[in-house]
PDB file of N, CA and C in Angstrom:
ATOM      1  N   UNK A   1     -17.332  18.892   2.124  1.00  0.00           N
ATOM      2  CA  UNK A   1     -16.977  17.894   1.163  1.00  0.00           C
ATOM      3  C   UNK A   1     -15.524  17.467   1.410  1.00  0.00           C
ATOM      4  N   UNK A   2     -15.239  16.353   1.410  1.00  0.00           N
ATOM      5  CA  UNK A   2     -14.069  15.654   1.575  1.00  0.00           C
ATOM      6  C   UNK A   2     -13.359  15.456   0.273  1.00  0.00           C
ATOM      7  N   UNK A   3     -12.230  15.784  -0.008  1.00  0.00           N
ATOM      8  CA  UNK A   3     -11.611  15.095  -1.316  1.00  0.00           C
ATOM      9  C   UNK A   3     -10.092  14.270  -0.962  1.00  0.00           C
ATOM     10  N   UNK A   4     -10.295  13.034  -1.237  1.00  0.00           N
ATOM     11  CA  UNK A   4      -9.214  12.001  -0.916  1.00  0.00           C
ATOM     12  C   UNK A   4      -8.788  11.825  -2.101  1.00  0.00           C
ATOM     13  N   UNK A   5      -7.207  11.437  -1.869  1.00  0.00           N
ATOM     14  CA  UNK A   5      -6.383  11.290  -2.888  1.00  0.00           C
ATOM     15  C   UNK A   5      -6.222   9.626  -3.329  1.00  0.00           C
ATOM     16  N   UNK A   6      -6.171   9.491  -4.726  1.00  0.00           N
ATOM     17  CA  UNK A   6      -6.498   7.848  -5.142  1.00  0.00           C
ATOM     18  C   UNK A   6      -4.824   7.384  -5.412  1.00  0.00           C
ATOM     19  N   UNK A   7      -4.532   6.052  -5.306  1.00  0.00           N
ATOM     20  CA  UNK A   7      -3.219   5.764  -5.672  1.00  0.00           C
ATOM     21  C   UNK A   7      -3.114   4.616  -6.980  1.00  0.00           C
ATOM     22  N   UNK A   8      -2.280   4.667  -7.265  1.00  0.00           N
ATOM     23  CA  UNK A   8      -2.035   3.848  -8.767  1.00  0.00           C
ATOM     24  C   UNK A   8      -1.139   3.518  -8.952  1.00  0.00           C
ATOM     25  N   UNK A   9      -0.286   1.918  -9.049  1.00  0.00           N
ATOM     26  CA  UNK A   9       0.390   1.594  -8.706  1.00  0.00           C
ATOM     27  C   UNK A   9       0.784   0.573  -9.723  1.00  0.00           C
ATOM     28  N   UNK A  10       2.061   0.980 -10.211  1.00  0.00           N
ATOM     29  CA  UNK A  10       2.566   0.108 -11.734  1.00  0.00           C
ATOM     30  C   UNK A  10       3.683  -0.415 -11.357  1.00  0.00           C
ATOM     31  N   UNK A  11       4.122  -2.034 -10.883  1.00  0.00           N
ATOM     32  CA  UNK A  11       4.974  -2.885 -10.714  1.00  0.00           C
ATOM     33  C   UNK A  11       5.211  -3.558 -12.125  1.00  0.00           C
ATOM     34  N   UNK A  12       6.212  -3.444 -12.598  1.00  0.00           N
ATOM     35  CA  UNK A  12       7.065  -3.541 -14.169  1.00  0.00           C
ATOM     36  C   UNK A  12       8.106  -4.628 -13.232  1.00  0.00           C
ATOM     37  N   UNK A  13       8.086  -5.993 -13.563  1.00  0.00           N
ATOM     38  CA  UNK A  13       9.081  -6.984 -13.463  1.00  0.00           C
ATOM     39  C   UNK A  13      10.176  -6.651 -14.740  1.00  0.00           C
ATOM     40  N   UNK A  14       9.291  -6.500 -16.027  1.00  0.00           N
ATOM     41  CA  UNK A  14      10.178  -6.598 -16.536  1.00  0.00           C
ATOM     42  C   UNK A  14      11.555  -5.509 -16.471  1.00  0.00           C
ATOM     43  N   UNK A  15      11.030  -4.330 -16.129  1.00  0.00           N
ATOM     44  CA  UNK A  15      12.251  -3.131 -16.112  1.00  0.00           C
ATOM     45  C   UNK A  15      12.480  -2.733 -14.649  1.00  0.00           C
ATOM     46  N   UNK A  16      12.122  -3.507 -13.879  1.00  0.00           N
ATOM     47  CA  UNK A  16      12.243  -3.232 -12.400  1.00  0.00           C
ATOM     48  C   UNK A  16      12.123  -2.487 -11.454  1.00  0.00           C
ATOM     49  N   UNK A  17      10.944  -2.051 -11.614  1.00  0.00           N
ATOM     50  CA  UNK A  17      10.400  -0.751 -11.399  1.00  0.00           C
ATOM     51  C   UNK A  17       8.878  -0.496 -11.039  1.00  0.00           C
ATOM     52  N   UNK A  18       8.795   0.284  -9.975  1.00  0.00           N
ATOM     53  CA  UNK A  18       7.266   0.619  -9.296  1.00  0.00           C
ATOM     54  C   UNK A  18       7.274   2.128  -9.740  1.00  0.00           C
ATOM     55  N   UNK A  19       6.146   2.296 -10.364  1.00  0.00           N
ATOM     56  CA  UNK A  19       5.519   3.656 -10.334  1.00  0.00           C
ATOM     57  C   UNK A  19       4.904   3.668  -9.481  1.00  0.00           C
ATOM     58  N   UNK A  20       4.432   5.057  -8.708  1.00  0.00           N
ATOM     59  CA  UNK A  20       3.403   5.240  -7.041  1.00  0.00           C
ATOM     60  C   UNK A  20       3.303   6.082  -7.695  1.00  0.00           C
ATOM     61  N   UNK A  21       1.573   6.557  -8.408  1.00  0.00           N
ATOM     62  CA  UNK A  21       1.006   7.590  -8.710  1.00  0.00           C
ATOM     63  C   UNK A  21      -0.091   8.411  -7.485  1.00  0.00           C
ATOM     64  N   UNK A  22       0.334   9.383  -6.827  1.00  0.00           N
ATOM     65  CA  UNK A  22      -1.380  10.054  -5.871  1.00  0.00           C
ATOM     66  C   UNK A  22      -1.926  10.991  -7.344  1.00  0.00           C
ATOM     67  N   UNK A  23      -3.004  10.517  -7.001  1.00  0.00           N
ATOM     68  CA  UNK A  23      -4.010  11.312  -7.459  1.00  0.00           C
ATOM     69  C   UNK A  23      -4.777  11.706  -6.865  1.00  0.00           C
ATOM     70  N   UNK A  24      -5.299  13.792  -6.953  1.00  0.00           N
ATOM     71  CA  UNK A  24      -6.228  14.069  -6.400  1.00  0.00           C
ATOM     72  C   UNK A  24      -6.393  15.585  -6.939  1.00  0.00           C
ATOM     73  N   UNK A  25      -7.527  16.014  -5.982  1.00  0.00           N
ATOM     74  CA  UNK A  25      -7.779  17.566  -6.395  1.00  0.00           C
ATOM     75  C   UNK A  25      -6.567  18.447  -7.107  1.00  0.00           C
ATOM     76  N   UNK A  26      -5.477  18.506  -6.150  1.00  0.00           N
ATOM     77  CA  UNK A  26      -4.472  19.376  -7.081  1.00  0.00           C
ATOM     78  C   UNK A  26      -3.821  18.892  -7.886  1.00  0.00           C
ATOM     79  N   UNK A  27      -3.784  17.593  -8.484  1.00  0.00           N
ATOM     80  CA  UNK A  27      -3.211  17.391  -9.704  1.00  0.00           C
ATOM     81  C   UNK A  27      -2.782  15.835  -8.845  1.00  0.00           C
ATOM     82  N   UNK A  28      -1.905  15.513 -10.109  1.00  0.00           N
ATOM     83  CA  UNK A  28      -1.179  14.215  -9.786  1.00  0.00           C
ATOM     84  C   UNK A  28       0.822  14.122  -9.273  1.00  0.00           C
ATOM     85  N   UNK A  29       0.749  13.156  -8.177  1.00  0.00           N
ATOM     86  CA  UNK A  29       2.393  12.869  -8.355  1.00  0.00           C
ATOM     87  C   UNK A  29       2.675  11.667  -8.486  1.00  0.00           C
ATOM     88  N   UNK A  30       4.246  11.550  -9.504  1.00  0.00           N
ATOM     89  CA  UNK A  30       4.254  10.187  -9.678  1.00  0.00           C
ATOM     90  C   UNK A  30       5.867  10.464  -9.000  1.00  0.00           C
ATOM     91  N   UNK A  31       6.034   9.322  -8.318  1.00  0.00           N
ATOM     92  CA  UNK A  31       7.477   8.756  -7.894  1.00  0.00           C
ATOM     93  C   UNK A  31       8.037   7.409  -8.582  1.00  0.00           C
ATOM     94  N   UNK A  32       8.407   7.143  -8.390  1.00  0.00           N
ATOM     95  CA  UNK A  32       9.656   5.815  -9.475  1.00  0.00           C
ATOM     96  C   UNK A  32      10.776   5.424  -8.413  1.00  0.00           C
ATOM     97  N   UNK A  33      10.206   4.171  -8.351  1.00  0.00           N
ATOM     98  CA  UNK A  33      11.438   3.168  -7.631  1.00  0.00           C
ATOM     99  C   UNK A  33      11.779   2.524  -8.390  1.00  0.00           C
ATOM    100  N   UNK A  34      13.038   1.446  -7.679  1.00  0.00           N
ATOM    101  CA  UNK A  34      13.291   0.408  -8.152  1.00  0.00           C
ATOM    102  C   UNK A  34      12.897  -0.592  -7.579  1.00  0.00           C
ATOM    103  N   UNK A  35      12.385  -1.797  -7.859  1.00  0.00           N
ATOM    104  CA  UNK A  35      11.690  -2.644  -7.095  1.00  0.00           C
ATOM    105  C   UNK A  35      12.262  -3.291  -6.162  1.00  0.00           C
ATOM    106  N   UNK A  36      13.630  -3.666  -6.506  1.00  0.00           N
ATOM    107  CA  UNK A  36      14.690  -3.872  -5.319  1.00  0.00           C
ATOM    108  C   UNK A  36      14.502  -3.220  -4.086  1.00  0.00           C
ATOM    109  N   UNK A  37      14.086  -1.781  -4.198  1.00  0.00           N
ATOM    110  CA  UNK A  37      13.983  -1.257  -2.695  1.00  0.00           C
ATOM    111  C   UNK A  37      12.838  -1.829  -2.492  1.00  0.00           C
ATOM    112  N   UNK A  38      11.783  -2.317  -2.877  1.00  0.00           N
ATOM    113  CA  UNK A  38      10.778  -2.729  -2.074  1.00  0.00           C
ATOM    114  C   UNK A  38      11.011  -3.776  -1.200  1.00  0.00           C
ATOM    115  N   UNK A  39      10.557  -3.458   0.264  1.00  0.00           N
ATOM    116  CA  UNK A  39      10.909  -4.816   1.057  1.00  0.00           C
ATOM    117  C   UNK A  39       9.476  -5.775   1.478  1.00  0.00           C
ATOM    118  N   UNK A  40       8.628  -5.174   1.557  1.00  0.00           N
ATOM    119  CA  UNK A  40       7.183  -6.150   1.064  1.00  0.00           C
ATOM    120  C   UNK A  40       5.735  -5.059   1.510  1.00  0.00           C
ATOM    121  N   UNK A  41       4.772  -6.164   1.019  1.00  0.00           N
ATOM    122  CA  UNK A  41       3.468  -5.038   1.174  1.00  0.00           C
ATOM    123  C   UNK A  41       3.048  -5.721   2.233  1.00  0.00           C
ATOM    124  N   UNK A  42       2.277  -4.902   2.919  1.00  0.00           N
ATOM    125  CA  UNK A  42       1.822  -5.346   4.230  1.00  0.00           C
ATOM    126  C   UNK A  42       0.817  -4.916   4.649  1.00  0.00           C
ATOM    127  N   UNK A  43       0.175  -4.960   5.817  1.00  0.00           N
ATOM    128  CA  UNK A  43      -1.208  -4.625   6.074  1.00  0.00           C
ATOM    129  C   UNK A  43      -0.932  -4.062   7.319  1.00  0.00           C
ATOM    130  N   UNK A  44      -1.523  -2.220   7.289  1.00  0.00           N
ATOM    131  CA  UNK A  44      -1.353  -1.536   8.628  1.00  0.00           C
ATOM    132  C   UNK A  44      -2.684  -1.657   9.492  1.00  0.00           C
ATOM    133  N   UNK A  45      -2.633  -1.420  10.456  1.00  0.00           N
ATOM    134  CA  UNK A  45      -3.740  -2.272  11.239  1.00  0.00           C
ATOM    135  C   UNK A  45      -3.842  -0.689  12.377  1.00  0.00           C
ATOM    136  N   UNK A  46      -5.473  -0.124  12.556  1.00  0.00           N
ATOM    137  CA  UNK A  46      -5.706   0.749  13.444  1.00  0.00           C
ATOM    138  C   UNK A  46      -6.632   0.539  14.063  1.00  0.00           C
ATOM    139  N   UNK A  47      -6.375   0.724  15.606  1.00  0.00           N
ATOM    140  CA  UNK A  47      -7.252   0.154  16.202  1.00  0.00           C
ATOM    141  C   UNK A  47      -8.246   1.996  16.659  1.00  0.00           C
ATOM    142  N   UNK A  48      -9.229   2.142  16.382  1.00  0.00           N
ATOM    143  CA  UNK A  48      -9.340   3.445  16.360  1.00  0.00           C
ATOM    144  C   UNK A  48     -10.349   3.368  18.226  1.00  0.00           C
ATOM    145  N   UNK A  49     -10.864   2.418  18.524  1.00  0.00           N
ATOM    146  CA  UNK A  49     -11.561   2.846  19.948  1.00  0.00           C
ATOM    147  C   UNK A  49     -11.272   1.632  20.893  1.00  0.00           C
ATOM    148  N   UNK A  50     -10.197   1.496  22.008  1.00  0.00           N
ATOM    149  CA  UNK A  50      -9.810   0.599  22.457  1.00  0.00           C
ATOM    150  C   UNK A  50     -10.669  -0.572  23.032  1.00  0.00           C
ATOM    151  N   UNK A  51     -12.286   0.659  22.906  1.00  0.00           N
ATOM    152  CA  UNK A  51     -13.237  -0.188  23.949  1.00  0.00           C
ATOM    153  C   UNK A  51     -14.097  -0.994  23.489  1.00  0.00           C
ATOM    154  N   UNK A  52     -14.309  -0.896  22.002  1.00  0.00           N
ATOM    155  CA  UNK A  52     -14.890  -1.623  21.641  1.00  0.00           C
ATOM    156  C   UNK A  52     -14.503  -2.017  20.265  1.00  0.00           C
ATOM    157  N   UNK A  53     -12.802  -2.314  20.132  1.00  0.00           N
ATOM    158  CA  UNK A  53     -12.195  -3.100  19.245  1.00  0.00           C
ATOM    159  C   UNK A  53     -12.216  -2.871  17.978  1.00  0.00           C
ATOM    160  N   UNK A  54     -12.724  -1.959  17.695  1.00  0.00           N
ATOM    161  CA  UNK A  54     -13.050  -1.411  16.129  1.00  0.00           C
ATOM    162  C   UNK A  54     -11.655  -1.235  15.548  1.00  0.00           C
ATOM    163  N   UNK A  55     -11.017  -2.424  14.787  1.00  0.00           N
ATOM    164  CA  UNK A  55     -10.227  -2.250  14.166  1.00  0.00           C
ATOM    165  C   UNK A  55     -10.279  -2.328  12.489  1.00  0.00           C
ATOM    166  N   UNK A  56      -9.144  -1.358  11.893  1.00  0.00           N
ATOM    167  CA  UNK A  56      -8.921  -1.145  10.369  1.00  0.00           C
ATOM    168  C   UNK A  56      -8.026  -1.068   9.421  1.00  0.00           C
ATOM    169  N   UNK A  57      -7.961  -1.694   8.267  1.00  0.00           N
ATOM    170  CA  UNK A  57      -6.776  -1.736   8.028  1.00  0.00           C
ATOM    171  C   UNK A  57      -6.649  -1.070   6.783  1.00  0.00           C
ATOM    172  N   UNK A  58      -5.543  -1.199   6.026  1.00  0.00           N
ATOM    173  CA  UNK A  58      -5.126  -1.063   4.505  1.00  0.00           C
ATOM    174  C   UNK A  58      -3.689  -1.287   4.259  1.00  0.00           C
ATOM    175  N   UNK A  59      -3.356  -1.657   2.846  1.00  0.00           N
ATOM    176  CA  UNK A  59      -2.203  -1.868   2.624  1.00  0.00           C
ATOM    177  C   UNK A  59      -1.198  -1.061   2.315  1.00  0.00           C
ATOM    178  N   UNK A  60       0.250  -1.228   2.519  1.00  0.00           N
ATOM    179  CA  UNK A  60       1.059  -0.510   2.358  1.00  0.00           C
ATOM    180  C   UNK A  60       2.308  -0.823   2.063  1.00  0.00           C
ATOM    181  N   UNK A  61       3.033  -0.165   0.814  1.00  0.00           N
ATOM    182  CA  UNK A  61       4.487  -0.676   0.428  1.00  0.00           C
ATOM    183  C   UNK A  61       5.261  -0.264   1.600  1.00  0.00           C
ATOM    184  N   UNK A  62       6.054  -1.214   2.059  1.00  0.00           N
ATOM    185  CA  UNK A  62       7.078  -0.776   2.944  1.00  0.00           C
ATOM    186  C   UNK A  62       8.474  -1.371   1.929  1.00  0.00           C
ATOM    187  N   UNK A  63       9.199   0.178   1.954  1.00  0.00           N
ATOM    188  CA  UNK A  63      10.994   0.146   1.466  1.00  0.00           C
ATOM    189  C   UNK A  63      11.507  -0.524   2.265  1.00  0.00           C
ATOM    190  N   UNK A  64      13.057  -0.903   1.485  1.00  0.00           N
ATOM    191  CA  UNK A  64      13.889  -1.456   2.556  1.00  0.00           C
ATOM    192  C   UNK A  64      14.612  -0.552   3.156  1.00  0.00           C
ATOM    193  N   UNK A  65      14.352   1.091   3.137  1.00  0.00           N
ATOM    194  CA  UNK A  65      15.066   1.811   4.108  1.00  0.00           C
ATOM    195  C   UNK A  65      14.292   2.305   5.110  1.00  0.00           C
ATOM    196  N   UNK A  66      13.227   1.564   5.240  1.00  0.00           N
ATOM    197  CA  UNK A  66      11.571   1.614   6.067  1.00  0.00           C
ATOM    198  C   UNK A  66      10.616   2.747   5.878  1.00  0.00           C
ATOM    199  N   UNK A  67      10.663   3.404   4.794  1.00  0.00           N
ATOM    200  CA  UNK A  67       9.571   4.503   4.118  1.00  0.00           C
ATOM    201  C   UNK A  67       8.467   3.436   4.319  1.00  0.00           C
ATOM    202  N   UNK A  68       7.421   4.382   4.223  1.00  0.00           N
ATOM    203  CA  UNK A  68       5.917   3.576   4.053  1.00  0.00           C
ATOM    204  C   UNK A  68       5.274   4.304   2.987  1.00  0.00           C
ATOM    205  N   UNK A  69       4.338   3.860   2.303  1.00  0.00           N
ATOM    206  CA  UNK A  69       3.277   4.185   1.453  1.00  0.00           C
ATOM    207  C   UNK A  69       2.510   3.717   1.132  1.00  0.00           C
ATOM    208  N   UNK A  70       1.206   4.400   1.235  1.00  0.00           N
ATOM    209  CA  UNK A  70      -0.143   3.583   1.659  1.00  0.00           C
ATOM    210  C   UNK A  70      -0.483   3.473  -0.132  1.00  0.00           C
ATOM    211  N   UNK A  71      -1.526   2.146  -0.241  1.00  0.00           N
ATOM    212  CA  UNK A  71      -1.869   1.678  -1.414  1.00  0.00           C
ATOM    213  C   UNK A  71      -3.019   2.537  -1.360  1.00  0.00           C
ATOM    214  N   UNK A  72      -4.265   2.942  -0.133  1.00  0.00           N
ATOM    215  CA  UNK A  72      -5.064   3.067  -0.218  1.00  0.00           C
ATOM    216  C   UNK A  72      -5.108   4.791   0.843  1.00  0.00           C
ATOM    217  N   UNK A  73      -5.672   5.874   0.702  1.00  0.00           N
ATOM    218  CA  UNK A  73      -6.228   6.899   1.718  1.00  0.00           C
ATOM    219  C   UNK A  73      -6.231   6.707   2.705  1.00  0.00           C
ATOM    220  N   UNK A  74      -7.308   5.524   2.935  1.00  0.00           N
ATOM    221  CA  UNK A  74      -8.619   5.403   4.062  1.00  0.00           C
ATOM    222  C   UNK A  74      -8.266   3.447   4.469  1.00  0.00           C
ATOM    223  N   UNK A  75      -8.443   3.579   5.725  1.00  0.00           N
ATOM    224  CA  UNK A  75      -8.513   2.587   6.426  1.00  0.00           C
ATOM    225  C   UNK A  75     -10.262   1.868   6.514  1.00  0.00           C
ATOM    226  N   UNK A  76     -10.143   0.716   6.386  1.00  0.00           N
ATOM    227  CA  UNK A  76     -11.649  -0.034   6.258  1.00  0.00           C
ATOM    228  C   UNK A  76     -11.007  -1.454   7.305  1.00  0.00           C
ATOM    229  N   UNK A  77     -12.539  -2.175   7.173  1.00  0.00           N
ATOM    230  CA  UNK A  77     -12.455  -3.093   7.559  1.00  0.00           C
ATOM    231  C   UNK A  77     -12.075  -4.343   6.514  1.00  0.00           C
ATOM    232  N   UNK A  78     -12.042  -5.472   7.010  1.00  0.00           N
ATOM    233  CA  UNK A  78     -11.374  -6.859   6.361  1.00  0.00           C
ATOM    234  C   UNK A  78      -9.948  -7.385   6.166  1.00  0.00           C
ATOM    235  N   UNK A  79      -9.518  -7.485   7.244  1.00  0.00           N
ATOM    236  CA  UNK A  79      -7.900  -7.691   7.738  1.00  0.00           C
ATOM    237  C   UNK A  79      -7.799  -8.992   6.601  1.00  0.00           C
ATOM    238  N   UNK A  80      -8.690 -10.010   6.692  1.00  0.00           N
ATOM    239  CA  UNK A  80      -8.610 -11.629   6.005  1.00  0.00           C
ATOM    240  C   UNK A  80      -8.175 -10.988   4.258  1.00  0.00           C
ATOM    241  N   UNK A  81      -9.258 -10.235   3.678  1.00  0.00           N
ATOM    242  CA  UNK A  81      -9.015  -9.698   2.512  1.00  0.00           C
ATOM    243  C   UNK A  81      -7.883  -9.033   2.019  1.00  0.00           C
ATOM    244  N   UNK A  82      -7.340  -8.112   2.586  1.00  0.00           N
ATOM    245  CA  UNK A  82      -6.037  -7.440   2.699  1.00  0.00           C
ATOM    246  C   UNK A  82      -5.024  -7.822   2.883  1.00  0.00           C
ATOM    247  N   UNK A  83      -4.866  -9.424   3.507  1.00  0.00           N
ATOM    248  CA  UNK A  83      -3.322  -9.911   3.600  1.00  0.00           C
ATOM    249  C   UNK A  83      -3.493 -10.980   2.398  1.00  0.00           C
ATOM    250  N   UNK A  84      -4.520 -11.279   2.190  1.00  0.00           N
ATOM    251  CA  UNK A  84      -4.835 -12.335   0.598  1.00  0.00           C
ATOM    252  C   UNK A  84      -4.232 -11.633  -0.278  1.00  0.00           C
ATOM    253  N   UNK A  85      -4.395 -10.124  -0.285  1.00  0.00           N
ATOM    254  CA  UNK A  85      -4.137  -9.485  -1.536  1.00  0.00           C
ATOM    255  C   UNK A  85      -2.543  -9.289  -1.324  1.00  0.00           C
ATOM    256  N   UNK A  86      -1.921  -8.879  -0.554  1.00  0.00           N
ATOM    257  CA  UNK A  86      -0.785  -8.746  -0.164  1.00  0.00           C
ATOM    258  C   UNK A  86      -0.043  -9.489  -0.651  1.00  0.00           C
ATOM    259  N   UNK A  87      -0.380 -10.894  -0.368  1.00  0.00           N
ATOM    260  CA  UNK A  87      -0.018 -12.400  -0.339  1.00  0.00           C
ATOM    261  C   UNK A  87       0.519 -12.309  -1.627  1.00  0.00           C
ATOM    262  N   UNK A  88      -0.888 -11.813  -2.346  1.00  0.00           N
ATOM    263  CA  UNK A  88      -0.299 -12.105  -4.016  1.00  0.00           C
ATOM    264  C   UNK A  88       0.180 -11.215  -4.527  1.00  0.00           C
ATOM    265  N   UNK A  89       0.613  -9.527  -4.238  1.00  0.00           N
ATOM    266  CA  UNK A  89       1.167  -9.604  -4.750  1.00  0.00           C
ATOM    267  C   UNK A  89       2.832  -9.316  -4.239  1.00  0.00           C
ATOM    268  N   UNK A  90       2.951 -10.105  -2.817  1.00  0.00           N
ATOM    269  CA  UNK A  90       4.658 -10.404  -2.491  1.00  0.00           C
ATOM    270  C   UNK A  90       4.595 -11.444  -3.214  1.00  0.00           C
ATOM    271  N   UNK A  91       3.972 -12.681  -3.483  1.00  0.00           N
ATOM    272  CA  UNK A  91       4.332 -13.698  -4.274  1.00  0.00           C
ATOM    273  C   UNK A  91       4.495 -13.174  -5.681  1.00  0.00           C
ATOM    274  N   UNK A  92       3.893 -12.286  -6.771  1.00  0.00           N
ATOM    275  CA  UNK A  92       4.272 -12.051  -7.456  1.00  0.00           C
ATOM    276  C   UNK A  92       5.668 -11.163  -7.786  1.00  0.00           C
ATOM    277  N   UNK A  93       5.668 -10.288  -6.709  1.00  0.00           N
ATOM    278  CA  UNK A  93       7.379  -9.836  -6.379  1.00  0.00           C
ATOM    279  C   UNK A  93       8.555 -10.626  -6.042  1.00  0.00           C
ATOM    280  N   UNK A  94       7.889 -11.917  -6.103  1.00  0.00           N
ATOM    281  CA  UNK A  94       8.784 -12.691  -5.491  1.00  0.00           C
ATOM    282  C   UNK A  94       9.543 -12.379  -3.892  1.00  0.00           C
ATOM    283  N   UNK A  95       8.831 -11.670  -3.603  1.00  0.00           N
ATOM    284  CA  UNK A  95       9.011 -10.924  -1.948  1.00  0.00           C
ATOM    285  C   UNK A  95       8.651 -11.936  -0.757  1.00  0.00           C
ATOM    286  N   UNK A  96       9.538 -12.144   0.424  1.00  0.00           N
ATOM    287  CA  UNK A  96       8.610 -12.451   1.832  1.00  0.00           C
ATOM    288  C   UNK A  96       7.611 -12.266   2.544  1.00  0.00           C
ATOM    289  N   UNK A  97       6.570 -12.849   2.913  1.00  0.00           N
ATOM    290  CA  UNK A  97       5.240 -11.936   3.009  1.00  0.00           C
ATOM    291  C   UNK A  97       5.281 -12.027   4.675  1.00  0.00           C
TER     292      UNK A  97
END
């Protein structure tokens, strides 16, 4: 049995501030930024078998001191879907996408 950890993710414009909750089997962690460090969300891209192109993605906050943190566990398919979502919400951060 596999147990993956879920993420939860509270962007507060008004007090400027990202909560990054993991959730999983051993309990939960929450971290607290300031949204200022965020430098935008983006879409990581794995190409897992060179030979027959099987690529996957998911999104991920990248800091502006270049930390990463994934929105999601697990890598899937739909690159088109994942930068839509991105899209909106650097446009709602008012971020560069």
């Amino acid at each position: 049995m596999i147990f993956s950890s879920r993420y939860e993710l509270i962007f507060d414009k008004k007090n400027n501030t990202l909560q990054y909750i993991t959730k999983n089997i051993t309990g939960n962690k929450h971290l607290n930024f300031v949204l200022s460090d965020v430098s935008k969300i983006s879409v990581e891209i794995n190409i897992s078998n060179r030979r027959d192109d099987n690529r996957t993605f998911r999104l991920f906050i990248l800091m502006k001191d270049g930390q990463k943190y994934p929105v999601t566990s697990y890598l899937t398919s739909g690159a088109y879907l994942k930068r839509r979502i991105a899209k909106k919400i650097n446009t709602f951060l008012n971020l560069n996408s």
